[in-house]
C-alpha atoms as a PDB file:
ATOM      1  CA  UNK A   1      62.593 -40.605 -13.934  1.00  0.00           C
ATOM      2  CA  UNK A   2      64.622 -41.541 -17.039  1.00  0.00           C
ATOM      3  CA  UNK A   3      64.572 -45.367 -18.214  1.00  0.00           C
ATOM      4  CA  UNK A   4      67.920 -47.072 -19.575  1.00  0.00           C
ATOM      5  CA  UNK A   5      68.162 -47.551 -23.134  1.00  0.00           C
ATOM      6  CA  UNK A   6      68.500 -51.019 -22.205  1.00  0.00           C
ATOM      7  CA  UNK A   7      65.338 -51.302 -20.616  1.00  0.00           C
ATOM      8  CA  UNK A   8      63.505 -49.513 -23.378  1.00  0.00           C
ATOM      9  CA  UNK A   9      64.519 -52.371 -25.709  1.00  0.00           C
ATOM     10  CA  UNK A  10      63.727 -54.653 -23.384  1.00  0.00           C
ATOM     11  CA  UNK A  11      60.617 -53.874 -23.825  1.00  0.00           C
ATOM     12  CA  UNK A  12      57.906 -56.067 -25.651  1.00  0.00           C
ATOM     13  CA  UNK A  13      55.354 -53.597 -26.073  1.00  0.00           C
ATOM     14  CA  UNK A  14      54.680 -50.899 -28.512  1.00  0.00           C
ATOM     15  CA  UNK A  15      52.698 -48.450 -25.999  1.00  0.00           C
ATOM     16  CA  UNK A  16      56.674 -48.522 -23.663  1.00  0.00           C
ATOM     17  CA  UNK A  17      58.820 -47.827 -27.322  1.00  0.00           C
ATOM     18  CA  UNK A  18      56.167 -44.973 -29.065  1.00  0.00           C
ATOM     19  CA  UNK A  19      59.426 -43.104 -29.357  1.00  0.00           C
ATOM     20  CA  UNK A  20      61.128 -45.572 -31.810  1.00  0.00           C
ATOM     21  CA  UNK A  21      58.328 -45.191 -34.432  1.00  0.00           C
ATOM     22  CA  UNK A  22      57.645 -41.891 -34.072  1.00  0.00           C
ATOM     23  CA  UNK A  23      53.872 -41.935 -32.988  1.00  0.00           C
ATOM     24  CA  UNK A  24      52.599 -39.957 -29.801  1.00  0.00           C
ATOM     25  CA  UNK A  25      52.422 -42.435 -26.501  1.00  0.00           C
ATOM     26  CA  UNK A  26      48.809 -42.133 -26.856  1.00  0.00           C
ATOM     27  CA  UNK A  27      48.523 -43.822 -30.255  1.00  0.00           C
ATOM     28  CA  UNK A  28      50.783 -46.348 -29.587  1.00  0.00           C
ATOM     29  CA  UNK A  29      49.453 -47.311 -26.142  1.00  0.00           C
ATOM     30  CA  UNK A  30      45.931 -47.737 -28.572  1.00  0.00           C
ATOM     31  CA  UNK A  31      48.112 -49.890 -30.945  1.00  0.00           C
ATOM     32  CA  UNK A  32      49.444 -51.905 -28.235  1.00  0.00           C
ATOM     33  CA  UNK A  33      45.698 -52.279 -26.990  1.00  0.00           C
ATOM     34  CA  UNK A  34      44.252 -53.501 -30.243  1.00  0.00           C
ATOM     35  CA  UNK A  35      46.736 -55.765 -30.407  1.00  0.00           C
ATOM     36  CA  UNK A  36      46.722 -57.194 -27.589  1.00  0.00           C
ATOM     37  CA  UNK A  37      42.327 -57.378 -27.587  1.00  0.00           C
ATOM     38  CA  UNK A  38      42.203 -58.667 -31.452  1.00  0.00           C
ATOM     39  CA  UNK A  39      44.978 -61.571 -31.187  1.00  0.00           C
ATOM     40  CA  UNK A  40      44.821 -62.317 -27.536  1.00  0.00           C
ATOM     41  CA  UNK A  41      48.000 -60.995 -26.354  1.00  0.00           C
ATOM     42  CA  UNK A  42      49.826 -62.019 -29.968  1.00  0.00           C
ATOM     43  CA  UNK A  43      51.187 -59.917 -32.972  1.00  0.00           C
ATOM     44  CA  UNK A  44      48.499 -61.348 -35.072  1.00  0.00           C
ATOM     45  CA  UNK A  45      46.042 -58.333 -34.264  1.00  0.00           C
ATOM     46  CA  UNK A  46      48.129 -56.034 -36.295  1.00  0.00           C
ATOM     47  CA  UNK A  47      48.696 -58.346 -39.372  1.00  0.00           C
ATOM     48  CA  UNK A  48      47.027 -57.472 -42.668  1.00  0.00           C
ATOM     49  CA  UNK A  49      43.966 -58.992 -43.298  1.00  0.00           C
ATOM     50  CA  UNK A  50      42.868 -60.001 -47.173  1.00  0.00           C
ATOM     51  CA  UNK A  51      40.300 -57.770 -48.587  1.00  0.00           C
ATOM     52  CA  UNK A  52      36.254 -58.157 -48.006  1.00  0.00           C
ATOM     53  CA  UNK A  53      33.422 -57.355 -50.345  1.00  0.00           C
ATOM     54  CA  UNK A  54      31.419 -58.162 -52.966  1.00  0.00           C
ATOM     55  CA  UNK A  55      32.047 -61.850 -54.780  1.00  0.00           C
ATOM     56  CA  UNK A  56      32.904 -61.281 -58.400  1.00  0.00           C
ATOM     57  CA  UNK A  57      29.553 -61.657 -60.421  1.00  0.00           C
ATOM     58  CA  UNK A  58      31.495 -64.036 -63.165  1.00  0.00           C
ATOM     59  CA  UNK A  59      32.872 -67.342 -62.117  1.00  0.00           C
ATOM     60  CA  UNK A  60      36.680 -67.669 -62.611  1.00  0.00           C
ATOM     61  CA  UNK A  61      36.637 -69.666 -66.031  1.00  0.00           C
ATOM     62  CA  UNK A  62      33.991 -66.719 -66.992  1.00  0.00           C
ATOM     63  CA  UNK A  63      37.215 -64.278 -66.396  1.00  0.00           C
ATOM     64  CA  UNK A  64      39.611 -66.408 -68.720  1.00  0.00           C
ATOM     65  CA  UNK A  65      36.901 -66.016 -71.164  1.00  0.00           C
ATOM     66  CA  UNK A  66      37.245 -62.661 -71.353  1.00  0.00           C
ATOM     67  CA  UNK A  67      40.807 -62.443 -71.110  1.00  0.00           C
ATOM     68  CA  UNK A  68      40.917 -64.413 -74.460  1.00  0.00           C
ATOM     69  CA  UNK A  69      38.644 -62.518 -75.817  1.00  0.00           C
ATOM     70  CA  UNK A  70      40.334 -58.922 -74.833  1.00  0.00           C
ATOM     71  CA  UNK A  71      43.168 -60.490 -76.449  1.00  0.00           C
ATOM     72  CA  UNK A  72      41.449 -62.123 -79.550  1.00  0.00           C
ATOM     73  CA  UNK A  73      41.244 -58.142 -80.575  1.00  0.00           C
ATOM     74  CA  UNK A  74      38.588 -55.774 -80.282  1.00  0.00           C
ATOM     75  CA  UNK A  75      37.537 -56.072 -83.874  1.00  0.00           C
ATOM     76  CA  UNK A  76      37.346 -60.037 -83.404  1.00  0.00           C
ATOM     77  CA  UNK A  77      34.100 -58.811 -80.702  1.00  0.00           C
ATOM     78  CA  UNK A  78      32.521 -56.785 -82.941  1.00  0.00           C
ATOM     79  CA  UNK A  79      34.001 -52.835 -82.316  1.00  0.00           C
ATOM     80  CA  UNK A  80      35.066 -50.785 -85.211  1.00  0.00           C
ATOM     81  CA  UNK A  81      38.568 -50.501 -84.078  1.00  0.00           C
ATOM     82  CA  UNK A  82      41.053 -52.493 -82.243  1.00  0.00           C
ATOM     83  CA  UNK A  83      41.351 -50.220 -79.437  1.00  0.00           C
ATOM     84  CA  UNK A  84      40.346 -51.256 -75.683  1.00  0.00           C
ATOM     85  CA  UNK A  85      38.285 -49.325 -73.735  1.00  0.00           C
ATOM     86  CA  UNK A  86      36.806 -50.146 -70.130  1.00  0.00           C
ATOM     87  CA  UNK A  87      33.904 -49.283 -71.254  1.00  0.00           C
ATOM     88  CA  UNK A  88      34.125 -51.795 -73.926  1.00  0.00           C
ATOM     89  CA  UNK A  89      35.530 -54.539 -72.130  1.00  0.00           C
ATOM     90  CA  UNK A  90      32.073 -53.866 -69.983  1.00  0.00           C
ATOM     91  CA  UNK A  91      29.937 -53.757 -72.905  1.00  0.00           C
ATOM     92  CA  UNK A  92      31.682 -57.026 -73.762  1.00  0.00           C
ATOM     93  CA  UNK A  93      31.030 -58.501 -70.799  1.00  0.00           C
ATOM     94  CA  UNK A  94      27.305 -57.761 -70.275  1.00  0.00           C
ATOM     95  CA  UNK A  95      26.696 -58.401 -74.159  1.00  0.00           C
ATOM     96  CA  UNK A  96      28.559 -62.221 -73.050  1.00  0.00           C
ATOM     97  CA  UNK A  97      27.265 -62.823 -69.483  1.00  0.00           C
ATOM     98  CA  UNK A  98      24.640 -60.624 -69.244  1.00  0.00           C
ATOM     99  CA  UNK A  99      25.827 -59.142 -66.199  1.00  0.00           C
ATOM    100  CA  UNK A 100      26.772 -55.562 -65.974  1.00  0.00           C
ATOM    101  CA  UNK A 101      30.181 -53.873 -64.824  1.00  0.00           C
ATOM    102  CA  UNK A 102      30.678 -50.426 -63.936  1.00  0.00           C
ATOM    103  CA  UNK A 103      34.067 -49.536 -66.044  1.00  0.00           C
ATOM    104  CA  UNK A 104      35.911 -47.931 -63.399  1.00  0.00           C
ATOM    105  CA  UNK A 105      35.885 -51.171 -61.539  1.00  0.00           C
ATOM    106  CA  UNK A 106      37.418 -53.106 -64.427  1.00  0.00           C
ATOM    107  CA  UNK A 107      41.093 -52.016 -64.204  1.00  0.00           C
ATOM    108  CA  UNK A 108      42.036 -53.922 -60.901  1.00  0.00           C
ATOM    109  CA  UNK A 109      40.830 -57.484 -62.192  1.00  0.00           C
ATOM    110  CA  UNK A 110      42.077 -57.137 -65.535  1.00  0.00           C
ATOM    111  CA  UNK A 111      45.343 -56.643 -64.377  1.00  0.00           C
ATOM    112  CA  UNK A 112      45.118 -59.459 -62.128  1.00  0.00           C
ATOM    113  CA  UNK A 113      44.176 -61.659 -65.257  1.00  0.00           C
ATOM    114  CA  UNK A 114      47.678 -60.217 -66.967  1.00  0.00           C
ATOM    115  CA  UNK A 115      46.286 -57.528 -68.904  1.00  0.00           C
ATOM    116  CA  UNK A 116      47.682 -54.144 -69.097  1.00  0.00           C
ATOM    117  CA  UNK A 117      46.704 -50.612 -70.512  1.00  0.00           C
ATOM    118  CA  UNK A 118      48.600 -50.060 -73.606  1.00  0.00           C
ATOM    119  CA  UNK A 119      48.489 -46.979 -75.652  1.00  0.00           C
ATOM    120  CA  UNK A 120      48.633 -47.302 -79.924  1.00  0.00           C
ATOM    121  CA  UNK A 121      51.286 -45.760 -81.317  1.00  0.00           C
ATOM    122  CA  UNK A 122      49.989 -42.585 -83.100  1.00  0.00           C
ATOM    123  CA  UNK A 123      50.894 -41.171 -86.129  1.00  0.00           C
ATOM    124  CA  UNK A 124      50.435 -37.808 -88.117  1.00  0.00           C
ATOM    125  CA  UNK A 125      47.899 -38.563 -90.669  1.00  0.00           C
ATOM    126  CA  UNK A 126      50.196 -35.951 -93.032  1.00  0.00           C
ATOM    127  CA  UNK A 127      52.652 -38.411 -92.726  1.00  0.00           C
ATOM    128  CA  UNK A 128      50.305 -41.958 -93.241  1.00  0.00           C
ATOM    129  CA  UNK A 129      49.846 -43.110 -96.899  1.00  0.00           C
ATOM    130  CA  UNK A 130      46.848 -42.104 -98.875  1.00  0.00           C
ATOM    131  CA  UNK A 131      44.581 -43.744-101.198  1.00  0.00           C
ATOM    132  CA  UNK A 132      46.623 -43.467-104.319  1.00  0.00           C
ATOM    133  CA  UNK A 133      49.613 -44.906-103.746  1.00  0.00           C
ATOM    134  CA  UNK A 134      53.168 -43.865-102.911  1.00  0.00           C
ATOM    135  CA  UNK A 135      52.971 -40.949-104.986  1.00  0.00           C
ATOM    136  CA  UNK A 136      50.118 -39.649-102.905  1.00  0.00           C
ATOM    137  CA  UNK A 137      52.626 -40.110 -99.459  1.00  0.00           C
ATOM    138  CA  UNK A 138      53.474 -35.973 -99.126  1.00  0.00           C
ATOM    139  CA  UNK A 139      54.712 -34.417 -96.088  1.00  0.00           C
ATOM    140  CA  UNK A 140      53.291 -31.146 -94.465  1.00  0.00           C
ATOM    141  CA  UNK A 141      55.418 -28.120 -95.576  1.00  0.00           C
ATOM    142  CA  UNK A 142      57.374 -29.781 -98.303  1.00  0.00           C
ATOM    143  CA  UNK A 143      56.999 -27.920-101.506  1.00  0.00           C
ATOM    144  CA  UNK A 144      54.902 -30.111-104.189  1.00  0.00           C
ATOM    145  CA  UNK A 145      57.354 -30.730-107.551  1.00  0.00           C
ATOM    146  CA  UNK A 146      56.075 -28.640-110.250  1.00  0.00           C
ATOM    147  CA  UNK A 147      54.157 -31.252-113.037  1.00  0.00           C
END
């Protein structure tokens, strides 16, 4: 026996409307049941819930410490170039805090503290000057003037 569409939307459950979201009737009458178990008969069961885990090993003034520092330069900390790694801002961080990070777990929280990955801008070194001056600055392929 067919229902009106009238009575479908009626409905307050998810497990009578599986149709409308395109899930089989099974998984939405299990929908319908966690909801109802988790928030006692409320939408709340469904709602997202903020991530679990692992507190952060550094405090959160620790964090704006490195933040300035990532942003002091990489030179300012003692690396040869001015180039950030993950693996450096680790490095930084144990050689700091003493407490180790694994680099791959880096990214997430120092976006969250406003930093972002950022690429140099590369250059040919045929076209950088040399020691020597202007004179020195040749491009590749261009014929040398005759002395």
């Amino acid at each position: 026996m067919q229902r009106a569409h009238g009575d479908m939307a009626r409905d307050t459950d998810l497990g009578s409307r599986w149709w409308l979201v395109s899930l089989s009737r099974r998984t939405a009458q299990q929908l319908e049941e966690r909801r109802r178990h988790e928030a006692g008969g409320s939408s709340r069961g469904l709602k997202a819930r903020p991530r679990t885990g692992r507190p952060s090993k550094l405090r959160s003034e620790e964090w704006q410490q490195v933040a300035r520092l990532v942003r002091a330069g990489a030179r300012t900390s003692g690396f040869p170039t001015e180039r950030w790694t993950l693996t450096r801002v680790a490095h930084l961080i144990h050689r700091t805090f003493g407490v180790r990070y694994h680099p791959n777990y880096l990214a997430e929280r120092l976006h969250r503290l406003g930093l972002s990955p950022q690429q140099p801008r590369t250059r040919a070194k045929e076209l950088l000057p040399q020691e020597g001056g202007p004179s020195s600055h040749r491009r590749m392929g261009r014929p040398q003037p005759a002395p």
